[in-house]
Protein backbone atom coordinates (compact mmCIF):
# COMPACT_ATOMS: atom_id res chain seq x y z
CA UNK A 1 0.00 0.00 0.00
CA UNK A 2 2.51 2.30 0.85
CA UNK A 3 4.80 1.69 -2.50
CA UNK A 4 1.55 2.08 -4.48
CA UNK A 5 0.82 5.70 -2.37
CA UNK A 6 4.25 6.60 -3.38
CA UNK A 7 4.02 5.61 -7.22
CA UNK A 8 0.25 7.79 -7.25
CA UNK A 9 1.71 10.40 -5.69
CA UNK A 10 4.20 10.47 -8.28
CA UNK A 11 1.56 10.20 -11.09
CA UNK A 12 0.48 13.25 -9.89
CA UNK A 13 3.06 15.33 -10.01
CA UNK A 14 3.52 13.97 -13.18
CA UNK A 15 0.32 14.86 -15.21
CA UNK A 16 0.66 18.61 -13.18
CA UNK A 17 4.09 18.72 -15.02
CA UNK A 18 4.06 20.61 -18.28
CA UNK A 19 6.71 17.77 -19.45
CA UNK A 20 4.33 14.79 -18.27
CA UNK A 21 6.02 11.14 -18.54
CA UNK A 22 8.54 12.06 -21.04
CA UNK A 23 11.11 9.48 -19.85
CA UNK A 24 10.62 5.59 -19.56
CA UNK A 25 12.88 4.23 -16.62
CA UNK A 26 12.46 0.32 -16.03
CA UNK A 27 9.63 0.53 -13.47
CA UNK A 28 7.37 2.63 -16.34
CA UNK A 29 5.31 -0.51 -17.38
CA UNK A 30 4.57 -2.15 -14.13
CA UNK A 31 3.82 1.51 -12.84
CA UNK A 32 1.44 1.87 -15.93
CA UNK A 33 -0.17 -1.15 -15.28
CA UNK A 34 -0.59 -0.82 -11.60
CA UNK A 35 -2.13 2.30 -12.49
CA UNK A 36 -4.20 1.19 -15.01
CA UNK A 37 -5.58 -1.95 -13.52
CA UNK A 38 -6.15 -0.01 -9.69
CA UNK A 39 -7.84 3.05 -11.02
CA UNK A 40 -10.10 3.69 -13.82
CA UNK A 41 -11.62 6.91 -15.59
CA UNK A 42 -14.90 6.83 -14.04
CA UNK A 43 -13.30 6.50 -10.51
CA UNK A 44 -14.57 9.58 -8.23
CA UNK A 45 -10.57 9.81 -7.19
CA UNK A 46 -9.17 13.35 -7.77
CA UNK A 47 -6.15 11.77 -8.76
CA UNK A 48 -5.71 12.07 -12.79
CA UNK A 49 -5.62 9.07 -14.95
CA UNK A 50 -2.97 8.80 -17.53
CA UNK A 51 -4.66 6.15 -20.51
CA UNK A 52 -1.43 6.61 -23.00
CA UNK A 53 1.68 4.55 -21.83
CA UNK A 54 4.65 7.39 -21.79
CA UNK A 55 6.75 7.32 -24.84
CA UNK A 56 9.63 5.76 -24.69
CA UNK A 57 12.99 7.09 -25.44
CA UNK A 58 16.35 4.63 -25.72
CA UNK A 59 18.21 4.92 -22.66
CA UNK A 60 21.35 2.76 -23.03
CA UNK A 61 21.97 0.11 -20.44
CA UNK A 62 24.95 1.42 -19.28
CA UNK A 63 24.24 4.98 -18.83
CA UNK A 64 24.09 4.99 -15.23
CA UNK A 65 26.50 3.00 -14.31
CA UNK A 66 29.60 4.03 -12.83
CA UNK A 67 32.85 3.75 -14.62
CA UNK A 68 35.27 3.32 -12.08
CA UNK A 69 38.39 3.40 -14.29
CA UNK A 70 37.14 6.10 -17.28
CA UNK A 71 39.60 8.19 -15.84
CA UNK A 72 42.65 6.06 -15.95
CA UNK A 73 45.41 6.56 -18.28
CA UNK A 74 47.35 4.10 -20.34
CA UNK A 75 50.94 4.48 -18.85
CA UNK A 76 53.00 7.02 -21.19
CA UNK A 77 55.97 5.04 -22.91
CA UNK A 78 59.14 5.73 -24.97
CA UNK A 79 57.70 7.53 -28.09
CA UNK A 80 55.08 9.59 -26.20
CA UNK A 81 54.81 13.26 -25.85
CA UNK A 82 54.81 14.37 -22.21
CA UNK A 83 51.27 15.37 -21.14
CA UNK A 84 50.99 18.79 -20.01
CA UNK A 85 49.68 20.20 -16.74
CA UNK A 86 50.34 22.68 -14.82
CA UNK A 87 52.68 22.49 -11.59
CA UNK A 88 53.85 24.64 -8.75
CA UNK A 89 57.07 25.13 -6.85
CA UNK A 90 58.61 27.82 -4.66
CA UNK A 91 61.56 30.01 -6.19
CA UNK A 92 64.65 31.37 -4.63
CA UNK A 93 62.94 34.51 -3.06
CA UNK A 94 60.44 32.21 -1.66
CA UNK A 95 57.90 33.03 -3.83
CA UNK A 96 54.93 30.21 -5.23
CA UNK A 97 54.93 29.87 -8.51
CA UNK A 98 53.54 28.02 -11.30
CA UNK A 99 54.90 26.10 -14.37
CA UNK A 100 53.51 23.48 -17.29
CA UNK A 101 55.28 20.72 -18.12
CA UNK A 102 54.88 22.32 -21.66
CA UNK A 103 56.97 25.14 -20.84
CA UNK A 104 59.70 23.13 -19.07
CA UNK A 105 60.37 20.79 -21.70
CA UNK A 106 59.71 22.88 -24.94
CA UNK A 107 63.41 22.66 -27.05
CA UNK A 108 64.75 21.88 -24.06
CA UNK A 109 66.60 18.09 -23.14
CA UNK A 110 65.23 17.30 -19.56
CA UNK A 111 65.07 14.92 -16.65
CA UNK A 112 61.56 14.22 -14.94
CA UNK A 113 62.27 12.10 -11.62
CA UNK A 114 59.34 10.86 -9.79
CA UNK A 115 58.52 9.71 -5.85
CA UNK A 116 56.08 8.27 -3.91
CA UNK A 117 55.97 11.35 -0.92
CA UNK A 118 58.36 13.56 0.36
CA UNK A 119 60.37 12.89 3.31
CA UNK A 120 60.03 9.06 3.10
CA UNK A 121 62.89 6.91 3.48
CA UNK A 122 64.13 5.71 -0.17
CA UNK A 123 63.31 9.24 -1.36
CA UNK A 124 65.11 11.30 1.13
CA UNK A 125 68.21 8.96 1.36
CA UNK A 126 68.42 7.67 -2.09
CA UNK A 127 66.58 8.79 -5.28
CA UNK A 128 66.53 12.78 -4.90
CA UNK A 129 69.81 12.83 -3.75
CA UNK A 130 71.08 11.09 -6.51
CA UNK A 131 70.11 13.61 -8.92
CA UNK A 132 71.66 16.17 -6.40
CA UNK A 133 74.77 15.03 -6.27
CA UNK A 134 75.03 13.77 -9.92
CA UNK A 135 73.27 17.54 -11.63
CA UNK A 136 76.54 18.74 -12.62
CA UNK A 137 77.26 15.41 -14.64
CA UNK A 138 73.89 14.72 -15.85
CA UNK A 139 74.12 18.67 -17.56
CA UNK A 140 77.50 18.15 -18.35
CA UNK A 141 76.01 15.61 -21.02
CA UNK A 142 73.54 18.14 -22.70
CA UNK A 143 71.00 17.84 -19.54
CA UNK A 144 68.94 21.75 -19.53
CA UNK A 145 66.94 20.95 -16.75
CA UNK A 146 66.16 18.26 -13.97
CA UNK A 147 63.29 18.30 -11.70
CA UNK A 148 61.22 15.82 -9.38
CA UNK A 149 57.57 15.63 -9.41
CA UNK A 150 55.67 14.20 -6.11
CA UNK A 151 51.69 14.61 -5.15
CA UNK A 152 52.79 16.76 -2.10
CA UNK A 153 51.74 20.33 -2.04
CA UNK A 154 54.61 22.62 -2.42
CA UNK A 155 54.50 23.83 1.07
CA UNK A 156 56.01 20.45 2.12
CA UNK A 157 58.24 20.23 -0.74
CA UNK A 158 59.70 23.51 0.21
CA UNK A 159 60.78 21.93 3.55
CA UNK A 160 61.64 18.79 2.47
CA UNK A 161 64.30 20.56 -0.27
CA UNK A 162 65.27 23.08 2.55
CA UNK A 163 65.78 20.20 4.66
CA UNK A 164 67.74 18.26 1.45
CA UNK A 165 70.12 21.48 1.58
CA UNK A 166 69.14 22.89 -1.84
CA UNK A 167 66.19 25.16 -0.51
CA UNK A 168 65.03 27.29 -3.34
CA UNK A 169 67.83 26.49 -5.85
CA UNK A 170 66.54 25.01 -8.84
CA UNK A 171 69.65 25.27 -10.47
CA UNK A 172 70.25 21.40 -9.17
CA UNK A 173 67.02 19.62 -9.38
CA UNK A 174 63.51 21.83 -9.12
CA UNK A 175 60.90 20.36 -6.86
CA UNK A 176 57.44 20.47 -8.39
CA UNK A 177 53.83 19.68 -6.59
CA UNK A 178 51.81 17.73 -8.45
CA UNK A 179 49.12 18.15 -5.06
CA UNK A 180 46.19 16.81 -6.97
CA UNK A 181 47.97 14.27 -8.93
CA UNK A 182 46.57 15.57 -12.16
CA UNK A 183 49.98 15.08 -14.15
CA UNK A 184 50.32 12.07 -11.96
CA UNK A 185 47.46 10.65 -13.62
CA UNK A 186 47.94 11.45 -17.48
CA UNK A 187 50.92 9.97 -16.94
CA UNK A 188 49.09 6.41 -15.77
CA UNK A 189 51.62 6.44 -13.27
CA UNK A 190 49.17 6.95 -10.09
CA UNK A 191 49.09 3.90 -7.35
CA UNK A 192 47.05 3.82 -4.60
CA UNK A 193 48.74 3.48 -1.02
CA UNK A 194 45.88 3.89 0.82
CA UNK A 195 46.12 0.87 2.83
CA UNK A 196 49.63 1.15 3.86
CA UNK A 197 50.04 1.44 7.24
CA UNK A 198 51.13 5.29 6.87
CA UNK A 199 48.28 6.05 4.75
CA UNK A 200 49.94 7.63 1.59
CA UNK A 201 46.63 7.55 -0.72
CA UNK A 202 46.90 8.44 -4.37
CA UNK A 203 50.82 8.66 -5.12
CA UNK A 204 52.94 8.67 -7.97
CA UNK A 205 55.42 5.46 -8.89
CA UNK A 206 58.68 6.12 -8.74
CA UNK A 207 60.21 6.65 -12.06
CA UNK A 208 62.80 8.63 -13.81
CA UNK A 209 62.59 9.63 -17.51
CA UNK A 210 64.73 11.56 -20.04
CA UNK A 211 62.35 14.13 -22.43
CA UNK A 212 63.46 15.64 -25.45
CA UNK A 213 61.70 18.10 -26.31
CA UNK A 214 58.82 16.97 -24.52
CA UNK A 215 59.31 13.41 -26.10
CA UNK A 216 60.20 10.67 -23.84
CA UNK A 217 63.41 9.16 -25.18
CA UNK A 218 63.95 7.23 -21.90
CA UNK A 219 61.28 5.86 -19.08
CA UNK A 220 62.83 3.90 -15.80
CA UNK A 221 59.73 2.90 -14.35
CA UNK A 222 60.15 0.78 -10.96
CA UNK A 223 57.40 -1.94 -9.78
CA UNK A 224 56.20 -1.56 -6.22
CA UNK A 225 58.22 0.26 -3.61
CA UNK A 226 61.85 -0.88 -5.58
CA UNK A 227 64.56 1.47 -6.27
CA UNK A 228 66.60 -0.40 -8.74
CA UNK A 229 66.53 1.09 -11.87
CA UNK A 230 65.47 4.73 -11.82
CA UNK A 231 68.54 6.31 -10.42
CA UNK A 232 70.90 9.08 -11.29
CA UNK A 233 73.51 6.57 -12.82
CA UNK A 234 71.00 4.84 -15.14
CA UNK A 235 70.19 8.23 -16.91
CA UNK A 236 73.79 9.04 -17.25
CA UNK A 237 74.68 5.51 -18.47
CA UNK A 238 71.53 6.33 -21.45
CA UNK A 239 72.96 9.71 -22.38
């Protein structure tokens, strides 16, 4: 009784609607029925009576479903342009600024290294450093520019370069935020630590890559938490 009060109800505000049963969802025909076989034209109930089944427009089956992975990228390779999106980072006068990936790598030769989070073990005592120590080499073979990307915001990544030694000098390796992952994810490269104990959520692998041009001539991706192939030395031993 009370799902049929609920389905009249509904007829009414229906029929009082200037666009009156314009859509067909899956209940329409046993509502139309129901209504058809419970109240007739001659009934003394106010409520209106609808004789004409609504039209029925094509709804495709899978138009309200959700698509959990529409928005995941196939994982860029050797060959593939760099996608762009815009970054931030702090400068030597300490002030926030923003950069695309466009603009970096435009007729320039550069090196995009990527981490998991700031401040975390294998990134603070092995990967970043790397590049630190090594910037000199790396540009001594052609090398314009060489910065690491991380979903942190660039608050933290100001502290975590300050705390690297290299504060605000870019000239050695720039620190970008990617702090909502959004070149994270046109890269394919995002992976979900969420149910690590230190609750990381929606990071980046770690990877390093060489771009020319904003073409990726190299890509050192690493599976799970490794550090065995995206290191300073393997982009100096492919340039």
């Amino acid at each position: 009784m009370a799902s049929f009060r609920i389905l009249t109800s509904a007829l009414v505000a229906c029929r009082r609607s200037s666009s009156c049963a314009r859509f067909s969802f899956p209940f329409t025909s046993h509502f139309h029925n129901l209504t058809a076989k419970s109240i007739s034209p001659s009934s003394s109930s106010s409520i209106p009576f609808c004789p004409q089944k609504p039209a029925n427009i094509p709804i495709s089956p899978t138009a309200f479903k959700i698509r959990a992975f529409s928005t995941v990228n196939e994982t860029v390779k050797v060959g593939d342009k760099l996608p762009d999106a815009t970054l931030s980072y702090f400068d030597r006068e300490g002030n926030l600024q923003k950069v695309s990936i466009s603009g970096l790598a435009e007729g320039k030769k550069i090196i995009l290294l990527a981490v998991p989070g700031a401040f975390t073990p294998t990134c603070s005592q092995k990967h970043l450093p790397g590049f630190i120590q090594r910037a000199d080499e790396l540009r001594a073979k052609g090398v314009d520019l060489i910065a690491c990307v991380a979903v942190n915001d660039a608050f933290v990544l100001k502290a975590w370069a300050d705390s690297l030694g290299i504060g605000g000098d870019n000239s050695k390796v720039m620190l970008l935020s990617d702090g909502n992952g959004q070149f994270t994810k046109a890269m394919g490269v995002s992976v979900d630590l969420s149910d690590k104990p230190v609750g990381l959520g929606v990071r980046s692998r770690r990877y390093s890559l060489l771009a020319d041009n904003g073409i990726v001539k190299v890509l050192n991706l690493e599976e799970g938490g490794s550090f065995t192939v995206s290191g300073a030395v393997d982009i100096l031993k492919a340039l």
